[in-house]
Protein backbone atom coordinates (compact mmCIF):
# COMPACT_ATOMS: atom_id res chain seq x y z
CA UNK A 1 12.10 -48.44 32.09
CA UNK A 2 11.13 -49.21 28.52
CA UNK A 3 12.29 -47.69 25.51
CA UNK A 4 10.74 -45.44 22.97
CA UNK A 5 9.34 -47.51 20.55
CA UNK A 6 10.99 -46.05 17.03
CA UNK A 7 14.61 -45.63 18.38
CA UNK A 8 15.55 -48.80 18.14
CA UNK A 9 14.15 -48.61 14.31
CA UNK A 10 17.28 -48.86 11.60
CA UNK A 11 17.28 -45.47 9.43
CA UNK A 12 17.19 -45.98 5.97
CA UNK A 13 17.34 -43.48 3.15
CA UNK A 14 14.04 -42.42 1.03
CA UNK A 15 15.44 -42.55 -2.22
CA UNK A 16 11.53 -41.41 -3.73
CA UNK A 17 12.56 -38.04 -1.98
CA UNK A 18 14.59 -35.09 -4.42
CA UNK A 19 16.56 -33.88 -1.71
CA UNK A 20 17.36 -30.78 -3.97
CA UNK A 21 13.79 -30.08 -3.87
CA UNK A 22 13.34 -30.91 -0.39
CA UNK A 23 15.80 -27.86 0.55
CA UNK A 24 14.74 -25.40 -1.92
CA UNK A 25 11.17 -25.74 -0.26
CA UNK A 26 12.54 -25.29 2.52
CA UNK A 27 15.01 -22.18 1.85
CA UNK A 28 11.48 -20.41 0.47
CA UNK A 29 9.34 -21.08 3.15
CA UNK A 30 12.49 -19.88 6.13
CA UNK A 31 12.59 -16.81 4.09
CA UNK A 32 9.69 -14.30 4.96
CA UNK A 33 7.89 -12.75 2.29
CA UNK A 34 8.43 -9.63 1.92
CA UNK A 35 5.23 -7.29 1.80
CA UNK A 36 6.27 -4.23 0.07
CA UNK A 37 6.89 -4.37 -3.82
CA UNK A 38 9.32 -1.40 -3.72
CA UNK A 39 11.67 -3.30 -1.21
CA UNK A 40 11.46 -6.93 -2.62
CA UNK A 41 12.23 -5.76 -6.09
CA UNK A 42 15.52 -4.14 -4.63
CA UNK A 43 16.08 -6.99 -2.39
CA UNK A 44 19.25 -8.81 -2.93
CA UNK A 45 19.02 -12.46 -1.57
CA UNK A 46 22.78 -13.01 -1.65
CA UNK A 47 22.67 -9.94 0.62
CA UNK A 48 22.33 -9.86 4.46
CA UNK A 49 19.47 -7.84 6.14
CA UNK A 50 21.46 -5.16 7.31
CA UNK A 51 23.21 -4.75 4.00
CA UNK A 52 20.05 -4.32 2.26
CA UNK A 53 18.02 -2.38 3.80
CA UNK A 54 21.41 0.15 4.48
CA UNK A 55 21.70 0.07 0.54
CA UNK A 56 18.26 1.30 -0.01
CA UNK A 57 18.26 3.93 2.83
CA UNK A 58 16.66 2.02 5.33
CA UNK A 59 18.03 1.40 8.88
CA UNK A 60 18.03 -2.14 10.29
CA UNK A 61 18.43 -1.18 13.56
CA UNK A 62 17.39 2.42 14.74
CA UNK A 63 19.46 2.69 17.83
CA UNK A 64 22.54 3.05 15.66
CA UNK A 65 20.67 5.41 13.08
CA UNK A 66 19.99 8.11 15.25
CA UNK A 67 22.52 10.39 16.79
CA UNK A 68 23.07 9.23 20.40
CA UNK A 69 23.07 12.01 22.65
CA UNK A 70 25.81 11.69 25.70
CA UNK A 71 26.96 13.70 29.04
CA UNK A 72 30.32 14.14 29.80
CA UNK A 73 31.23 14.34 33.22
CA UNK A 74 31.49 18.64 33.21
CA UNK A 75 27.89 18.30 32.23
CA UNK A 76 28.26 19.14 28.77
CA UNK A 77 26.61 17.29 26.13
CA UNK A 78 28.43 15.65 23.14
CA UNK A 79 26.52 14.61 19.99
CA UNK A 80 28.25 11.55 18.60
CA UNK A 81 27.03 11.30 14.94
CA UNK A 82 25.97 8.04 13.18
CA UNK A 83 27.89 6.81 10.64
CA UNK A 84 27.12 7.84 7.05
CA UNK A 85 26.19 4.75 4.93
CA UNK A 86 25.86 5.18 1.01
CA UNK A 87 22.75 4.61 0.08
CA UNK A 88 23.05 3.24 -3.56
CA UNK A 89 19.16 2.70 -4.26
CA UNK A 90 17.38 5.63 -3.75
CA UNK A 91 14.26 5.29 -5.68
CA UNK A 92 13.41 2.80 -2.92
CA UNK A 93 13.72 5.19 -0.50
CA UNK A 94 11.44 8.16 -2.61
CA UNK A 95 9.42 5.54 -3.60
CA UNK A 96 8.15 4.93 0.00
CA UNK A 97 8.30 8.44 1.08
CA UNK A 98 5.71 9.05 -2.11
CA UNK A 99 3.59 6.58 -1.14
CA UNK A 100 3.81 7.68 2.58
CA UNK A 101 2.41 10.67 1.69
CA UNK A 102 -0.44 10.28 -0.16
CA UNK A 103 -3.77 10.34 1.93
CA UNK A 104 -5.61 7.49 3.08
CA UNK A 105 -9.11 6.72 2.51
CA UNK A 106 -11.19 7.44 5.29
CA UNK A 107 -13.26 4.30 5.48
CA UNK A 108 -15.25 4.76 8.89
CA UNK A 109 -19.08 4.18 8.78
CA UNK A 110 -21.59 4.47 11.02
CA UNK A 111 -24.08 1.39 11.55
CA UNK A 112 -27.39 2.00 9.63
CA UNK A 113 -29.67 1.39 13.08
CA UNK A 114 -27.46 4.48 14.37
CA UNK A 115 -27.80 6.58 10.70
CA UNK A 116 -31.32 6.08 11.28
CA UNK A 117 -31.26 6.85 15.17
CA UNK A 118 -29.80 10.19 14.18
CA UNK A 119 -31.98 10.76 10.99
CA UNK A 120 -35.52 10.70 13.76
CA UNK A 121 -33.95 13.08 16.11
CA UNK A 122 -32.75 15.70 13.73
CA UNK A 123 -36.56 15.46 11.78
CA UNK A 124 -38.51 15.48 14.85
CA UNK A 125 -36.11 18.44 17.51
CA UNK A 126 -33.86 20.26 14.86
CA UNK A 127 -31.08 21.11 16.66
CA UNK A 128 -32.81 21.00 20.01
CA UNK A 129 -30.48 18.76 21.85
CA UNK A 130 -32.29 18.91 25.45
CA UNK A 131 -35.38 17.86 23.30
CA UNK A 132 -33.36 15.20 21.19
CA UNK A 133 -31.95 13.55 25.29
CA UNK A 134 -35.75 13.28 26.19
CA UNK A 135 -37.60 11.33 22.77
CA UNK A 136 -38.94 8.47 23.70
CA UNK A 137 -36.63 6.62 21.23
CA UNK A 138 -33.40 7.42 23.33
CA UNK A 139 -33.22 4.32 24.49
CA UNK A 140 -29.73 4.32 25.65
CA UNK A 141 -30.16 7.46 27.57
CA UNK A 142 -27.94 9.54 25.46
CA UNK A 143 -27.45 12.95 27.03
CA UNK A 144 -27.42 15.98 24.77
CA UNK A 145 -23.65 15.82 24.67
CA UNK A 146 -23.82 12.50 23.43
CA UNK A 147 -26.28 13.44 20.99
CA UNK A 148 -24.52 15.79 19.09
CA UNK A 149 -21.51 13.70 19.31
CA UNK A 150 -23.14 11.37 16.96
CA UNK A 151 -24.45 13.77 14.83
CA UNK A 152 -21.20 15.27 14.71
CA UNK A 153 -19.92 11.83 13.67
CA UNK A 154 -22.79 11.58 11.12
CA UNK A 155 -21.78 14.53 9.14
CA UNK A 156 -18.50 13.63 8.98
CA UNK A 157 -18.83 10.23 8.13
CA UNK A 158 -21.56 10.60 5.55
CA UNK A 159 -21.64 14.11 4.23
CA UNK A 160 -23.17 13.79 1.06
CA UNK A 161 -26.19 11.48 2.97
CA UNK A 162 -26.44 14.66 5.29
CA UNK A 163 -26.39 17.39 2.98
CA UNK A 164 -29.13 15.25 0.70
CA UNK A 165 -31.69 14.29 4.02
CA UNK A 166 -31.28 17.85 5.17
CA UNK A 167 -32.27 19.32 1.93
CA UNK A 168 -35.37 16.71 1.84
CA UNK A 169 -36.32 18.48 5.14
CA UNK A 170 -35.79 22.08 4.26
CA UNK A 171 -37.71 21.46 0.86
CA UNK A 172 -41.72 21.86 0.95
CA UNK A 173 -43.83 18.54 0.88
CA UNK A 174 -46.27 18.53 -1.64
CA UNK A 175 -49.77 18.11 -1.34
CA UNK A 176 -52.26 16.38 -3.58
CA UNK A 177 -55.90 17.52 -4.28
């Protein structure tokens, strides 16, 4: 059998190579970077994982955060508690519960061939939904169910686009002489 072709190749040191360099790129790019500002600004590199994140009030591993309910054998059950870490950063902690709580942005919308869709049924059947299931331009054979489903999803989507093409209805189109 023959042999692999570069094995029997004498190794020779690159001395065009920083070596220093060489492992500091490569210290950065095994470290993972971390995504929340709060954290990495706390984050201790001459630290373990576990260390950190018990420091700032996190848990590492949430089998050992949580009390662990057990049965003896009379049937009675024991709560063993976990063990109480001091948490010396605790603005981390806040920090994320603050940001936690603030609301979200509801960014869902509706696809304008749908907007329109829903726009023809409510200016030509109200809120006639049998009417709205037999248009001509239900082409997907919505049933009435369906139907108000979407313009459910309409007003809630795009209220102030609702409340502005319903008031374009409701107000009286005028003629010119």
């Amino acid at each position: 059998m023959p042999k692999a072709k570069k094995s029997s190749k004498r190794k020779k040191f690159d001395y065009s190579k920083n070596r220093k360099n060489l492992k500091r790129k490569f210290i950065k790019k095994a470290n993972p970077r971390i995504e929340n500002k709060e954290i990495r600004e706390a984050w201790d590199q001459r630290k373990s994982t576990a260390r950190n994140l018990m420091e700032m009030g996190l848990a590492f591993d949430p089998n050992r955060s949580l009390p662990i309910k057990k049965e003896s054998v009379l049937g009675l059950r024991k709560e063993t508690k976990a063990p109480v870490k001091i948490v010396t950063k605790p603005y981390v902690l806040n920090r994320l519960e603050e940001e936690a709580s603030l609301r979200g942005k509801d960014t869902k919308t509706l696809s304008s061939d749908l907007i329109e869709y829903v726009q023809h049924m409510i200016r030509e059947h109200k809120d006639n939904y049998k009417a709205m299931a037999r248009d001509e331009k239900n082409y997907y054979q919505d049933t009435p169910k369906q139907i108000k489903r979407k313009i459910n999803e309409y007003k809630r989507c795009h209220p102030e686009h609702y409340d502005s093409f319903i008031s374009s209805l409701a107000s009286p189109k005028l003629t010119i002489q």
